[in-house]
N, C-alpha and C. Protein backbone atom coordinates (compact mmCIF):
# COMPACT_ATOMS: atom_id res chain seq x y z
N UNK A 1 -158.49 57.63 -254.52
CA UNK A 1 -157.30 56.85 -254.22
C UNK A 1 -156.45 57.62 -253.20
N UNK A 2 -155.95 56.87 -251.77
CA UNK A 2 -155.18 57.63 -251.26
C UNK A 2 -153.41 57.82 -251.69
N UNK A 3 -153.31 59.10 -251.26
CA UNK A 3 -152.00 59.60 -252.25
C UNK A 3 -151.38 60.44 -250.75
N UNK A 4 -150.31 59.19 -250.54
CA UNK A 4 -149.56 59.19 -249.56
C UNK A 4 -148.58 60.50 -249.18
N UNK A 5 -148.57 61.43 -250.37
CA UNK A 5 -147.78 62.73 -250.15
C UNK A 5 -148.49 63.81 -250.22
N UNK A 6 -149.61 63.60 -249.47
CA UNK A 6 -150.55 64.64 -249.31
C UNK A 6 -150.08 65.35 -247.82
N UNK A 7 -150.02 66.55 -248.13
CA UNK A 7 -149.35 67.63 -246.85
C UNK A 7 -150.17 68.31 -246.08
N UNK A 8 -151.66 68.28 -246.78
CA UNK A 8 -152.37 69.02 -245.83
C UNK A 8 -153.26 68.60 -244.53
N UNK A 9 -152.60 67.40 -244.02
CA UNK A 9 -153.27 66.64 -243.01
C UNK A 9 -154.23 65.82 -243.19
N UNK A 10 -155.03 65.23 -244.38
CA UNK A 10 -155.97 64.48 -244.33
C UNK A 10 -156.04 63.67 -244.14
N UNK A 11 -154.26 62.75 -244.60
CA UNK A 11 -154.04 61.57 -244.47
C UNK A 11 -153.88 60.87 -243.20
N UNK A 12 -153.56 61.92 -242.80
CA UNK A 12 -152.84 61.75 -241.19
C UNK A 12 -154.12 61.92 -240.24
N UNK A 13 -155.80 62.68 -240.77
CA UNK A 13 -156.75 62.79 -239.87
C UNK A 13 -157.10 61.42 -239.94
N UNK A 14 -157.17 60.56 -241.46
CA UNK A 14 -157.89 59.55 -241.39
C UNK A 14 -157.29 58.75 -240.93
N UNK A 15 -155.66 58.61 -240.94
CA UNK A 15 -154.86 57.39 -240.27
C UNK A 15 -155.40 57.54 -238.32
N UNK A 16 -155.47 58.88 -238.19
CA UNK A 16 -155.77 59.33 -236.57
C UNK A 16 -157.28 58.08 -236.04
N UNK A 17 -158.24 58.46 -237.29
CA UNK A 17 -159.81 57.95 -237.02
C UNK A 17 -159.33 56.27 -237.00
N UNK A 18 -158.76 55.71 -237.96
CA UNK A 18 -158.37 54.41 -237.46
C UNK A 18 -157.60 54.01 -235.94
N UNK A 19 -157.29 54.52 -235.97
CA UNK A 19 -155.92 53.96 -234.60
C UNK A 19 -156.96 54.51 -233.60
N UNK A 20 -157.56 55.75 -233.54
CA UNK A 20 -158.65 55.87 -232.24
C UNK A 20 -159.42 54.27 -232.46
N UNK A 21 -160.21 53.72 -233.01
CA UNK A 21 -160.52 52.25 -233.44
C UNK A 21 -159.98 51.16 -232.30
N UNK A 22 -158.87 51.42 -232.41
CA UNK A 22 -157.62 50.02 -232.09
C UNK A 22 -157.56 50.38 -230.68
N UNK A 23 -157.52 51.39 -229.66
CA UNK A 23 -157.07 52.09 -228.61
C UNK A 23 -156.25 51.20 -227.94
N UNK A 24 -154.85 51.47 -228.64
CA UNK A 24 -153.78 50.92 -228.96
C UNK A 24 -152.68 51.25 -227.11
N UNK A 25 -152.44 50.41 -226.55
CA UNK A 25 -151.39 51.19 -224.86
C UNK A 25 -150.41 51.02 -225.45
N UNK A 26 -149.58 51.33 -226.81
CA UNK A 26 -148.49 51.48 -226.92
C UNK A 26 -148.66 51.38 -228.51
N UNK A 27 -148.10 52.44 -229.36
CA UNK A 27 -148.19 52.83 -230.93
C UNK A 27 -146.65 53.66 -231.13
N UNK A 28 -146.39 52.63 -232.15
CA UNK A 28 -145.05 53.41 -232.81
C UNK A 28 -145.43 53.82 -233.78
N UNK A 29 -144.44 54.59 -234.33
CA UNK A 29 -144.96 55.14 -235.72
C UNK A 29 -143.72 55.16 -236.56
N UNK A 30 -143.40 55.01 -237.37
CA UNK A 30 -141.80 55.12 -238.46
C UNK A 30 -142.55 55.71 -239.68
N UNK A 31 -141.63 56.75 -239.86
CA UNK A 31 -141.51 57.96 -241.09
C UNK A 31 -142.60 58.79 -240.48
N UNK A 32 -141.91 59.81 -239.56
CA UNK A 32 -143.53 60.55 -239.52
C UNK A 32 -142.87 61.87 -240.15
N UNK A 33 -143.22 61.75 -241.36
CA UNK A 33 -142.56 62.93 -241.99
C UNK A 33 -143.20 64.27 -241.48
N UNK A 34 -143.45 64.99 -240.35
CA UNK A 34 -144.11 65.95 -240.40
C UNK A 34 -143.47 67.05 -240.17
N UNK A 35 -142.13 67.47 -240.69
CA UNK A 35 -141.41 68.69 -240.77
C UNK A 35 -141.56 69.65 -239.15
N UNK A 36 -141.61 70.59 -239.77
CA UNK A 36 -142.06 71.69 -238.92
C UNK A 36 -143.15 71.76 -237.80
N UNK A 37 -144.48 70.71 -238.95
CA UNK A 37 -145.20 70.62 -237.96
C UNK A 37 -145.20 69.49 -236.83
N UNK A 38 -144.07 68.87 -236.85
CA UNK A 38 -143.83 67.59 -235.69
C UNK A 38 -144.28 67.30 -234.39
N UNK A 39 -144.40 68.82 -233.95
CA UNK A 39 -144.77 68.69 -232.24
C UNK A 39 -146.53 68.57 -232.29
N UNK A 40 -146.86 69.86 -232.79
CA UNK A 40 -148.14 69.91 -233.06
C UNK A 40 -149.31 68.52 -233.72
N UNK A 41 -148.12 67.77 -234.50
CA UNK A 41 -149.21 66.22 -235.03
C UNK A 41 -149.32 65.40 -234.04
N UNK A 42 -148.05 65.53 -233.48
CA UNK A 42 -147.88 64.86 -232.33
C UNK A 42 -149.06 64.70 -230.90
N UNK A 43 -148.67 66.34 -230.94
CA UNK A 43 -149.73 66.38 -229.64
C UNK A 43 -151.15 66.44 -229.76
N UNK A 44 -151.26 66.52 -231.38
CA UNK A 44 -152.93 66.44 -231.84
C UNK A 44 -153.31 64.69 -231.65
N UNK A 45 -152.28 63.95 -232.24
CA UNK A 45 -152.32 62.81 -232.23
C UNK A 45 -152.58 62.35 -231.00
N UNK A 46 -151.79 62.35 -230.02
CA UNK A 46 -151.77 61.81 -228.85
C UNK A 46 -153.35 62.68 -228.17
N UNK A 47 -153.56 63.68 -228.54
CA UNK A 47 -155.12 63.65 -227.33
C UNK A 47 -156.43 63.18 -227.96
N UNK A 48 -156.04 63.06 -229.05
CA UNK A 48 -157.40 62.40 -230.43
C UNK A 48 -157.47 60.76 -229.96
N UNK A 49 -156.24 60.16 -229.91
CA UNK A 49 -155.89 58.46 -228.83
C UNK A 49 -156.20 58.39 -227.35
N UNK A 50 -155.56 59.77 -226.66
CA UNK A 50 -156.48 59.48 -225.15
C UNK A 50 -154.69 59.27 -224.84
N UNK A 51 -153.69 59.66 -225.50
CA UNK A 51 -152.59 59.00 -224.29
C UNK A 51 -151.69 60.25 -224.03
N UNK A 52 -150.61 59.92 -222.99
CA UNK A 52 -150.11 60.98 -222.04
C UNK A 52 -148.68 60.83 -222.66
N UNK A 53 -148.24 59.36 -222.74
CA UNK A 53 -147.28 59.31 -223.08
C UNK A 53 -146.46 59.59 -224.56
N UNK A 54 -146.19 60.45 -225.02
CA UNK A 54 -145.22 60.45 -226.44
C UNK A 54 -143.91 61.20 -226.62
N UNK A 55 -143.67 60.61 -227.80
CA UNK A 55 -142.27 61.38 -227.72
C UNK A 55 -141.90 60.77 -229.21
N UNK A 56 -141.50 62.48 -229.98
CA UNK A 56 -141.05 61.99 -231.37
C UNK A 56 -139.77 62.52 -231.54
N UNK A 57 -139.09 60.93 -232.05
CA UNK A 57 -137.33 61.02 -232.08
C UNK A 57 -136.98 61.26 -233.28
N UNK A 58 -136.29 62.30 -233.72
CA UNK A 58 -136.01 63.19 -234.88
C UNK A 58 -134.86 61.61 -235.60
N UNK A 59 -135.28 61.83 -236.92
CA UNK A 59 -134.16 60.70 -237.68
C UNK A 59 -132.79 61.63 -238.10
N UNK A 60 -131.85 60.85 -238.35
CA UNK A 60 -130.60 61.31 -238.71
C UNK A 60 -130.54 61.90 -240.58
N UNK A 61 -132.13 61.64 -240.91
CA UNK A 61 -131.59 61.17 -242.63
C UNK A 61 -133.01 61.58 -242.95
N UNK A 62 -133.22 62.32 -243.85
CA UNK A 62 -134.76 62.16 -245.23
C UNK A 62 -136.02 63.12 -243.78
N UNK A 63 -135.93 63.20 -242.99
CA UNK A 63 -136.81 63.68 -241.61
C UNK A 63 -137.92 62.54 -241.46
N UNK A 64 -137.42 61.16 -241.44
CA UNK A 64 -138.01 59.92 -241.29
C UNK A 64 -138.35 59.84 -239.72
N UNK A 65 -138.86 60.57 -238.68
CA UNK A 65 -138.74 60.24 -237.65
C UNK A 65 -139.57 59.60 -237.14
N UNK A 66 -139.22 58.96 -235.86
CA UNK A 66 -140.16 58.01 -235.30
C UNK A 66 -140.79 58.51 -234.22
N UNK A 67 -142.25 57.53 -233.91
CA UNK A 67 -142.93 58.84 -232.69
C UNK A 67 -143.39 57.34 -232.31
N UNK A 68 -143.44 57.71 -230.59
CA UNK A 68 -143.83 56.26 -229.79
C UNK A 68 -144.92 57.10 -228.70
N UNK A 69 -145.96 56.65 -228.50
CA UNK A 69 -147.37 56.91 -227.72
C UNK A 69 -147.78 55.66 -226.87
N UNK A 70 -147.90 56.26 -225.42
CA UNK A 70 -148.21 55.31 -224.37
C UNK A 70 -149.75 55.78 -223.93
N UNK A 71 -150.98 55.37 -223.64
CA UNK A 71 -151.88 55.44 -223.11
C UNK A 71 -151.51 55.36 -221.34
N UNK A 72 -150.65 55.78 -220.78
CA UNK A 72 -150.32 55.57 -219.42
C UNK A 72 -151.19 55.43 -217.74
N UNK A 73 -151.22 54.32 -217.46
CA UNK A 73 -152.21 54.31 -216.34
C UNK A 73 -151.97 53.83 -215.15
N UNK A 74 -152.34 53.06 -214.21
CA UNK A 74 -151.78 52.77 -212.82
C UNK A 74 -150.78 51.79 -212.85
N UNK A 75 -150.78 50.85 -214.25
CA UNK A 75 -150.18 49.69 -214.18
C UNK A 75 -148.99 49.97 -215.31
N UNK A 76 -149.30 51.09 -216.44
CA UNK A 76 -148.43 51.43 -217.34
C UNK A 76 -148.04 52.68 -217.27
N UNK A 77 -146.61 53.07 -217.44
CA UNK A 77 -146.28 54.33 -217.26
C UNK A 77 -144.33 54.48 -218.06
N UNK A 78 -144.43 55.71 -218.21
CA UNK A 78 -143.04 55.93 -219.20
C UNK A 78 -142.27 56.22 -217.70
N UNK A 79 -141.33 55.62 -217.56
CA UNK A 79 -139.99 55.85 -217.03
C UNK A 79 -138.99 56.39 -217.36
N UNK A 80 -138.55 56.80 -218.34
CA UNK A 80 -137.51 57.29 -219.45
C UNK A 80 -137.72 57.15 -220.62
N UNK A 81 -136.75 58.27 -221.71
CA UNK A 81 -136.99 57.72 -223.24
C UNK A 81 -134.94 57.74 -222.94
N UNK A 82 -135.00 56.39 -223.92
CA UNK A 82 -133.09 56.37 -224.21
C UNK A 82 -133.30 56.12 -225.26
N UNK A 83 -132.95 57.17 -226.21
CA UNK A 83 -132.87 57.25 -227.71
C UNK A 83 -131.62 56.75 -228.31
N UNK A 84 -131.31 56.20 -229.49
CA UNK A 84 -130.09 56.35 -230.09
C UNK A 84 -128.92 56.20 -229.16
N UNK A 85 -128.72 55.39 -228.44
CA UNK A 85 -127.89 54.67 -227.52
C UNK A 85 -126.29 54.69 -228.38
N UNK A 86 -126.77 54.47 -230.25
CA UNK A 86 -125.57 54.45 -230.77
C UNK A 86 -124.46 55.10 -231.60
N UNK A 87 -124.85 56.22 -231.11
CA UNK A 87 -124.16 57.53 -231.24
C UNK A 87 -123.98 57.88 -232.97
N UNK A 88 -125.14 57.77 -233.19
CA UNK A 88 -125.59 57.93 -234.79
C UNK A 88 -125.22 56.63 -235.81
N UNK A 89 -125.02 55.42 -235.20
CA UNK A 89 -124.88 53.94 -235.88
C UNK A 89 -126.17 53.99 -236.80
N UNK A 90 -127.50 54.38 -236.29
CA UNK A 90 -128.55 53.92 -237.04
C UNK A 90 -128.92 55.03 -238.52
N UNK A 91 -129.30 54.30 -239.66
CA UNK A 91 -129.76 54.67 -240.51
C UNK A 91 -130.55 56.01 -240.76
N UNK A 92 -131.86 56.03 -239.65
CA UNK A 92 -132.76 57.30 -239.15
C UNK A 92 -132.29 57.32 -237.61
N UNK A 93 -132.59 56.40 -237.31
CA UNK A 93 -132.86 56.75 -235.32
C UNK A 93 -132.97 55.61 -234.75
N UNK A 94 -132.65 55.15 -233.33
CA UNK A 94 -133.46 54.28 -232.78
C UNK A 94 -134.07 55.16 -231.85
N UNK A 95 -135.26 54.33 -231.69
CA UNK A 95 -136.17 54.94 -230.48
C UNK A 95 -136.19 54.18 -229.20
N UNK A 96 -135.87 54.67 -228.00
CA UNK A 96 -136.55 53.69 -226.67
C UNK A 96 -136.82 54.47 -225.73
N UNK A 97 -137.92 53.44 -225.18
CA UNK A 97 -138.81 53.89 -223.35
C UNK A 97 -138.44 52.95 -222.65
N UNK A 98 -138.03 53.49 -221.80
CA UNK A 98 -138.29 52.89 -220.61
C UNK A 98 -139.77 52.47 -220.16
N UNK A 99 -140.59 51.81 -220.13
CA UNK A 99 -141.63 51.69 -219.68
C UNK A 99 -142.48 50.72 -218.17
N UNK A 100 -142.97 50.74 -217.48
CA UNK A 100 -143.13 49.92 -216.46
C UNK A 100 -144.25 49.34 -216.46
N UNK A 101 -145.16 47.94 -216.45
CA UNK A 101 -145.74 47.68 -217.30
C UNK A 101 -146.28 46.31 -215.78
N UNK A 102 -147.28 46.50 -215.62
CA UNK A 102 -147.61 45.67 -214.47
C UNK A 102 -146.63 44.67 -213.57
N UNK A 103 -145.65 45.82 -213.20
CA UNK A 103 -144.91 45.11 -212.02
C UNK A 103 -143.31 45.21 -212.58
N UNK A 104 -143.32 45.35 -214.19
CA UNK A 104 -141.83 44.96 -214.62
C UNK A 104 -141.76 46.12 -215.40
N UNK A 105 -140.85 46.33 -215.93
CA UNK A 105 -140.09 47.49 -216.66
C UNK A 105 -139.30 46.48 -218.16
N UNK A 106 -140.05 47.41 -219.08
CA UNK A 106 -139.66 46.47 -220.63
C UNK A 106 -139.24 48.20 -221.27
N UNK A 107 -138.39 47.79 -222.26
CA UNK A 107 -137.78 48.64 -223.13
C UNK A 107 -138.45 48.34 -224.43
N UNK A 108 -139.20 48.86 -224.25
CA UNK A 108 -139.84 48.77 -226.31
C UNK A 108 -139.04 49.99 -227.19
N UNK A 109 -138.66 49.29 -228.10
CA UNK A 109 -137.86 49.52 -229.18
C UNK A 109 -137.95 49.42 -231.01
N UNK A 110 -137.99 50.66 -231.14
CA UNK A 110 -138.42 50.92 -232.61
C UNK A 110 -136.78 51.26 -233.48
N UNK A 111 -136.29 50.40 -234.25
CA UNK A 111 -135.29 50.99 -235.23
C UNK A 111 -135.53 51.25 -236.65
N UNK A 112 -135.52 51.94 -237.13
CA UNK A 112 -135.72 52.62 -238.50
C UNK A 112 -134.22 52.22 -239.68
N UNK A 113 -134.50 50.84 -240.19
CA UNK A 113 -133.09 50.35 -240.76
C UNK A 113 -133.44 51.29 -242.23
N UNK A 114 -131.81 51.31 -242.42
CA UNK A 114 -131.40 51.77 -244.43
C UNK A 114 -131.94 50.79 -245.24
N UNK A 115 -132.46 51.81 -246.28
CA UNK A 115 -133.18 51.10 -247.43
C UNK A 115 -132.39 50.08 -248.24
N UNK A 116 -133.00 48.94 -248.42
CA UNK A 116 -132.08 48.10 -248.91
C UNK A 116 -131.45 48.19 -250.47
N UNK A 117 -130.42 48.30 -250.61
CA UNK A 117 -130.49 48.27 -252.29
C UNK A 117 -129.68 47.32 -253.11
């Protein structure tokens, strides 16, 4: 049974072997709880997918952060990241890219809302 608070990377190799699967030009991710090791999952993540583009935006709350990955190529490419535009309004974080995307420029946008209670 998988057991979602497993720390020693397994969960995160096998979530990796799926999403290589999908070869996804644009993957968000919400709660990437990976502490300390954040940069390093990151950049394992992103060359195990094949992409250039990432960037993981630290949350305000619980270390819920969000990580956004671009496969970047002649027609797609990161232009900027504008994070948290709202000067700590959000719950964890918002995330944004700038991205340019055959001819136009789109802002994809990940927000991480408070748990409802």
């Amino acid at each position: 049974m998988d057991d979602p608070y497993r720390t020693d990377g397994t969960r995160l190799e096998e979530q990796t072997a799926l999403l290589t699967r999908q070869h996804c030009d644009l993957l968000v991710l919400q709660e990437c709880k990976w502490d300390k090791f954040g940069s390093r999952r990151l950049n394992d993540l992103a060359a195990a997918l094949g992409v250039t583009g990432r960037v993981l935006v630290p949350s305000q709350r619980y270390g819920c952060d969000l990580a956004m990955l671009v496969r970047e190529t002649d027609r797609l490419r990161v232009l900027e990241e504008r994070h948290d535009r709202s000067s700590g309004a959000f719950w964890h974080t918002l995330a944004v890219l700038r991205i340019h995307v055959g001819g136009e420029c789109v802002d994809p946008v990940r927000v991480c809302r408070p748990p409802r209670g």
